[in-house]
N, C-alpha and C. Protein backbone atom coordinates (compact mmCIF):
# COMPACT_ATOMS: atom_id res chain seq x y z
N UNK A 1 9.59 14.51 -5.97
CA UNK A 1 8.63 15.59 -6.11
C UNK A 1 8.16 15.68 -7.58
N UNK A 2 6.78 15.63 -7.93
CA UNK A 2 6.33 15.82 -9.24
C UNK A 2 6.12 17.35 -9.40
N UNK A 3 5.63 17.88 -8.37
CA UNK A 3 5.49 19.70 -8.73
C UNK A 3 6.40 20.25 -9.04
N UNK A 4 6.33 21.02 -9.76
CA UNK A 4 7.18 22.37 -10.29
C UNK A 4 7.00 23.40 -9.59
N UNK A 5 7.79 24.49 -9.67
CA UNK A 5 7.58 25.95 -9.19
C UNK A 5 6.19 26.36 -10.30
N UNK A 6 6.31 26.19 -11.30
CA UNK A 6 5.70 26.49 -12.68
C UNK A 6 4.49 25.51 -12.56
N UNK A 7 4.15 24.50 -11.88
CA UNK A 7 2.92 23.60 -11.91
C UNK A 7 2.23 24.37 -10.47
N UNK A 8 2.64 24.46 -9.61
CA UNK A 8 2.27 25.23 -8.04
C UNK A 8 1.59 26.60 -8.83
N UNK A 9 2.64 27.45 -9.43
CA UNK A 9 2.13 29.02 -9.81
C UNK A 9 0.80 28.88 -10.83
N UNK A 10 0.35 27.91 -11.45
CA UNK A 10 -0.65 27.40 -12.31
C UNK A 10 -1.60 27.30 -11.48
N UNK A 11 -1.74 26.36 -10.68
CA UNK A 11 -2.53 25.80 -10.21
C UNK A 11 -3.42 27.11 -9.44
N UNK A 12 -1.97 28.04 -8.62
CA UNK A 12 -2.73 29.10 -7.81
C UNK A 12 -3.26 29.83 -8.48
N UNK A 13 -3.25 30.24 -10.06
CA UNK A 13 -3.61 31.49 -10.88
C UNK A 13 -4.53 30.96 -11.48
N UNK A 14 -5.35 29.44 -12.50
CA UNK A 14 -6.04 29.10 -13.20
C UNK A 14 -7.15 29.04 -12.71
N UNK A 15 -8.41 30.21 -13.22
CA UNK A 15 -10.03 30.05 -12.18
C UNK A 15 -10.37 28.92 -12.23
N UNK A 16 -10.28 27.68 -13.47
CA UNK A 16 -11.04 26.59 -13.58
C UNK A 16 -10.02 25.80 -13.96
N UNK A 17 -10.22 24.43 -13.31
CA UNK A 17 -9.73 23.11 -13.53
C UNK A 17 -10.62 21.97 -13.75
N UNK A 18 -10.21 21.35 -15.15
CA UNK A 18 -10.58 19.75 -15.40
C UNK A 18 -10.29 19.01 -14.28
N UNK A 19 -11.13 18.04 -14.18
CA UNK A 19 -10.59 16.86 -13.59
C UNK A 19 -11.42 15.61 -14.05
N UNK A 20 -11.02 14.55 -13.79
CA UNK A 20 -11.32 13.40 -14.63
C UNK A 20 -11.14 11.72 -13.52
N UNK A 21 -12.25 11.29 -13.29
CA UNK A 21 -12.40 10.13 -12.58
C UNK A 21 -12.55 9.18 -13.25
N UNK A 22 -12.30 7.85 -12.81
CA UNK A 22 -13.31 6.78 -13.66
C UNK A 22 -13.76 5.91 -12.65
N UNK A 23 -14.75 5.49 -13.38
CA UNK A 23 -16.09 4.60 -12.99
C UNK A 23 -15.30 3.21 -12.85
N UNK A 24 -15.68 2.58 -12.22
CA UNK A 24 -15.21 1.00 -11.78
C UNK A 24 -15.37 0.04 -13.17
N UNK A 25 -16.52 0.46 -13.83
CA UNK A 25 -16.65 -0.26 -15.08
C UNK A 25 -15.63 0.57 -16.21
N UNK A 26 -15.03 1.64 -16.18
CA UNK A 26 -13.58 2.17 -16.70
C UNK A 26 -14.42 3.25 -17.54
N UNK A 27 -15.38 4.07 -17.08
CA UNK A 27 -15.88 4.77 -17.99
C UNK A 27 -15.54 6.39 -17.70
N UNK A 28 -14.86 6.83 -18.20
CA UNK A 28 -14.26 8.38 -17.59
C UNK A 28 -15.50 9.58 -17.41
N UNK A 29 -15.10 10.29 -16.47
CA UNK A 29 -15.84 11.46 -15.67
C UNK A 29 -15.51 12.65 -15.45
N UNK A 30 -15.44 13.50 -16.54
CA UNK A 30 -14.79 14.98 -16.63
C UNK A 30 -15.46 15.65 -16.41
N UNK A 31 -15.31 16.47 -15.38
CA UNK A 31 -16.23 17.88 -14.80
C UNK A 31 -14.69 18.75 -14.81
N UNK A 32 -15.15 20.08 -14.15
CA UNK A 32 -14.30 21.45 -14.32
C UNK A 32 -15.00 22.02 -12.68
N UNK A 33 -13.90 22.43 -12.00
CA UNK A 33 -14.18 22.46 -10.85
C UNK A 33 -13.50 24.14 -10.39
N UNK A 34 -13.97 24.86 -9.72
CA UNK A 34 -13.11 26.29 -9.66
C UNK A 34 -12.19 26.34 -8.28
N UNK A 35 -11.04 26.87 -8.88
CA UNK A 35 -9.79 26.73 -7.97
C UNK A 35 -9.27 25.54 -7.21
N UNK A 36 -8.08 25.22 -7.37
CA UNK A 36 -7.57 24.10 -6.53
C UNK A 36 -6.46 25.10 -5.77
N UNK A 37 -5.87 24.24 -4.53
CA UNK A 37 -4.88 24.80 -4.11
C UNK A 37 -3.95 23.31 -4.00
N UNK A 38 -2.40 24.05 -4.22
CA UNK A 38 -1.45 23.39 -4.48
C UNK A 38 -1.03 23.11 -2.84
N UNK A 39 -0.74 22.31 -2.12
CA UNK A 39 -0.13 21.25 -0.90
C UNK A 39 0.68 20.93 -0.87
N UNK A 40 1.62 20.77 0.13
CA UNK A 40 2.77 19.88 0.01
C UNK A 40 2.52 18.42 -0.60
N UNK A 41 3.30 18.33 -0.55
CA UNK A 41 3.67 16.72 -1.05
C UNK A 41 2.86 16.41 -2.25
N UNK A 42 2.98 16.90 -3.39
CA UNK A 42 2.25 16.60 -4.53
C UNK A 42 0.53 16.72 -5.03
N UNK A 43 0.28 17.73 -3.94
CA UNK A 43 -1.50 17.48 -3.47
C UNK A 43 -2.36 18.50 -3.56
N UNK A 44 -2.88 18.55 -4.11
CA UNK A 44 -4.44 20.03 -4.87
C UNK A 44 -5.27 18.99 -4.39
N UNK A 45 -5.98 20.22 -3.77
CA UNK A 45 -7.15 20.52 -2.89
C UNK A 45 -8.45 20.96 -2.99
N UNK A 46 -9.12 20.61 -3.47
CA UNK A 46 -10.14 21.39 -4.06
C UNK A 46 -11.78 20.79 -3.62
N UNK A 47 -11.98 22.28 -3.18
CA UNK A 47 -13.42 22.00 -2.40
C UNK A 47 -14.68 21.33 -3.32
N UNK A 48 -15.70 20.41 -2.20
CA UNK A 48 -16.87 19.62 -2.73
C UNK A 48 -17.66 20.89 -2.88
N UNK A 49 -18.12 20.49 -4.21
CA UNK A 49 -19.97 21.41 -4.57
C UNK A 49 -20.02 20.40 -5.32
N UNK A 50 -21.21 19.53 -4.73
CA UNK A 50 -22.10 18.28 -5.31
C UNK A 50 -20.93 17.26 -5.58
N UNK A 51 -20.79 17.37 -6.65
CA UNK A 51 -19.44 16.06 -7.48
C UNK A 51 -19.98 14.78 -6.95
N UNK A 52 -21.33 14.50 -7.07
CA UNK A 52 -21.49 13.27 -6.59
C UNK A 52 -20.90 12.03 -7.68
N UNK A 53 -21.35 12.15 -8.73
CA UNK A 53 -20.33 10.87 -9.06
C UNK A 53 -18.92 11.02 -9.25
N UNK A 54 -18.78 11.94 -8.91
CA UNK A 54 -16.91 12.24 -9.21
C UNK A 54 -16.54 11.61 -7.42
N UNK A 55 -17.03 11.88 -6.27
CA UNK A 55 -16.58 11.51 -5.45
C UNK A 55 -17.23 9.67 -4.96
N UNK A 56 -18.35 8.98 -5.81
CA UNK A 56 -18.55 8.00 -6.00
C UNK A 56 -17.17 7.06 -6.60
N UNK A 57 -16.64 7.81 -7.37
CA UNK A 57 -15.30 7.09 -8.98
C UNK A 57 -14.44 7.35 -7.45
N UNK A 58 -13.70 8.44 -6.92
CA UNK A 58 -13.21 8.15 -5.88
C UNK A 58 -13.13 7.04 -4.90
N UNK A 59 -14.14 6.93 -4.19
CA UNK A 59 -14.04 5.90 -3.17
C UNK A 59 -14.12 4.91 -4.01
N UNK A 60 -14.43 4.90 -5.51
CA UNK A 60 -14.31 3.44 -5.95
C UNK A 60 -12.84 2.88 -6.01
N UNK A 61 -12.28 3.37 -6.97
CA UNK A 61 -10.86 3.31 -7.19
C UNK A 61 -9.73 4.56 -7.01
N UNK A 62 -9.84 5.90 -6.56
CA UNK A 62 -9.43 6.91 -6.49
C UNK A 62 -8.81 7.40 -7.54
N UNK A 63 -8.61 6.65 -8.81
CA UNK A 63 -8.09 7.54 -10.19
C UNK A 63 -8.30 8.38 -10.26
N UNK A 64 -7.60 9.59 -10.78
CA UNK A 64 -8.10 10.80 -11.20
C UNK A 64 -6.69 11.29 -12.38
N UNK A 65 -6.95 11.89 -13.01
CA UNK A 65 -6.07 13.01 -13.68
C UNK A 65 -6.78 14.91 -13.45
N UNK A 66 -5.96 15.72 -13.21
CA UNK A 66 -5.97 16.96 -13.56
C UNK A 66 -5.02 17.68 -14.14
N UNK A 67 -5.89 18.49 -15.24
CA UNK A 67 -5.40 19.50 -16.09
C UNK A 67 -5.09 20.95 -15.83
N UNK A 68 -3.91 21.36 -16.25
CA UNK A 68 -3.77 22.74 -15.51
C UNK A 68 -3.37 23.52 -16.88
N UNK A 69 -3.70 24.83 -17.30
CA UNK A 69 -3.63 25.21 -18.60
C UNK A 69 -3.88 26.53 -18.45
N UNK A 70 -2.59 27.35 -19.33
CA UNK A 70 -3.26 28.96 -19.63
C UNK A 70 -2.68 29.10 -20.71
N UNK A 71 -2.96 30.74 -21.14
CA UNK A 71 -2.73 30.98 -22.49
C UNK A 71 -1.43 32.07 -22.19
N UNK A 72 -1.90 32.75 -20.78
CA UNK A 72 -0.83 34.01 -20.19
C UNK A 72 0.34 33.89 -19.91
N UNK A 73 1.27 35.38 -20.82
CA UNK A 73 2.46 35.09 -21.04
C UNK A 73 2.65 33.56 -21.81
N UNK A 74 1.98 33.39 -22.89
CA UNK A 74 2.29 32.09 -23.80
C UNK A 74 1.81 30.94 -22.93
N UNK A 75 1.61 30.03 -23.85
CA UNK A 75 0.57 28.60 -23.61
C UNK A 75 1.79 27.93 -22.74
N UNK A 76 0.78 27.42 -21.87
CA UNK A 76 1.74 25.80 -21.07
C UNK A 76 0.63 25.42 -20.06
N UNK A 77 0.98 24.19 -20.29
CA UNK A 77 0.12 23.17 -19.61
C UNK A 77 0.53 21.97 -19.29
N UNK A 78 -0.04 21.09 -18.18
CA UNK A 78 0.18 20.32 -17.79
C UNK A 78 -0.65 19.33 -17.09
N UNK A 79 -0.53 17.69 -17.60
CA UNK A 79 -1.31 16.79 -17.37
C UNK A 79 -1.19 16.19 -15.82
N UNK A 80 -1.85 16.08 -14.92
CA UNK A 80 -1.14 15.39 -14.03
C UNK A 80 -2.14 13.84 -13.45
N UNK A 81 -0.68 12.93 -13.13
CA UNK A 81 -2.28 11.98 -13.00
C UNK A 81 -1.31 11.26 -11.46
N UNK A 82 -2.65 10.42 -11.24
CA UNK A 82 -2.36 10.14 -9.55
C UNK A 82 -3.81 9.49 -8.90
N UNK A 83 -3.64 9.69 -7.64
CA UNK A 83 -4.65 9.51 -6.86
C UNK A 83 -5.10 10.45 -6.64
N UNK A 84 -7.15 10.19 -5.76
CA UNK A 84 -7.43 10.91 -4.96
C UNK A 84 -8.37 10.43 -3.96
N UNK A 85 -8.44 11.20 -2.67
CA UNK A 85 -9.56 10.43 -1.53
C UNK A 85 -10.18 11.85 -0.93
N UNK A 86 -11.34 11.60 -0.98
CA UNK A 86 -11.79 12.81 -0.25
C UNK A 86 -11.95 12.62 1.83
N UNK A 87 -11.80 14.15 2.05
CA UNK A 87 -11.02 14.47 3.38
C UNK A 87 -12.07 15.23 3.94
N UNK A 88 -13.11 15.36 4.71
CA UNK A 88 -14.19 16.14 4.70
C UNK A 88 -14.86 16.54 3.88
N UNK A 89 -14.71 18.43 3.28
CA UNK A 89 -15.76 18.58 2.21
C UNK A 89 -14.66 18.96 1.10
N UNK A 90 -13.02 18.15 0.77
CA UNK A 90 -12.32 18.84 0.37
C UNK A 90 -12.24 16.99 -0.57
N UNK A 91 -11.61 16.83 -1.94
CA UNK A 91 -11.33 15.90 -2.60
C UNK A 91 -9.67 16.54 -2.38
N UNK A 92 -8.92 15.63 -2.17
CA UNK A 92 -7.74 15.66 -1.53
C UNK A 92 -7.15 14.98 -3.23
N UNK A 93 -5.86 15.15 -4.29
CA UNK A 93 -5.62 14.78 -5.27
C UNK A 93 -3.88 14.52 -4.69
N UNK A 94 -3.30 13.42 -5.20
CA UNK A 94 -1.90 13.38 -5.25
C UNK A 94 -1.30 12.64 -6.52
N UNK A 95 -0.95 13.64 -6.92
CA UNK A 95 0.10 13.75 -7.99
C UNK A 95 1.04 12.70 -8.07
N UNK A 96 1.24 11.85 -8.78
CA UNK A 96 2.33 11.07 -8.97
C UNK A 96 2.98 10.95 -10.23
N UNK A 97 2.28 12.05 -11.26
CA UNK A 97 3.28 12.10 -12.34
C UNK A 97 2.94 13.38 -13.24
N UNK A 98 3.43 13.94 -13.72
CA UNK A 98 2.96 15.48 -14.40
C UNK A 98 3.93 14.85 -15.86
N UNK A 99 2.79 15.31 -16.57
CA UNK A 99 3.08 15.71 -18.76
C UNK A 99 3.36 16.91 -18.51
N UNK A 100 3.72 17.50 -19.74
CA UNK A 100 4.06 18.97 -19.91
C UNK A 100 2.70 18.71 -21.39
N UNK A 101 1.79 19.74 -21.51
CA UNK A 101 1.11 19.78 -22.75
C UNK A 101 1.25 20.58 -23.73
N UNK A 102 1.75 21.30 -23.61
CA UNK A 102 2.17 22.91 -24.33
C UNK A 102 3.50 22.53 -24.26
């Protein structure tokens, strides 16, 4: 398991999340997307509005990293990187390794 109790409670409380794709030619793709939800098995959920080249970098290679970050009750954050495939109108993310950033 890469989640934390403390990466799950982030994820549910932070309005906005980074996330970060890359392009087949290795060129990175950071947008900020509002609310993810935390899943079993290592997996935030987070609904399509447009993300067309973010879900292009997907079906290319599914890289992704997301950032989870607050300032409340003192700074902590966390990098997480992994896969992702989108699932209807939802980009489906799995976690296979979490930084601590703070």
């Amino acid at each position: 398991m890469v989640f934390t109790d403390e990466i799950k409670d982030l994820v549910a409380k932070v309005p906005f999340i980074p996330i970060v794709t890359v392009s087949d030619q290795g060129e990175p793709h950071p947008i900020v997307v509002a609310k993810g939800k935390a899943k079993e098995n290592d997996t935030i959920s987070f609904e399509i509005y447009k993300m067309e080249r973010t879900r292009q970098n997907i079906r290319a290679n599914g890289k992704m990293q997301v950032l989870i970050a607050t300032t409340e009750g003192g700074p902590k954050g966390f990098r997480l990187t992994g896969k992702a495939c989108i699932e209807d109108k939802h980009v489906l993310f799995k976690a296979e390794k979490a930084e601590e950033l703070l």
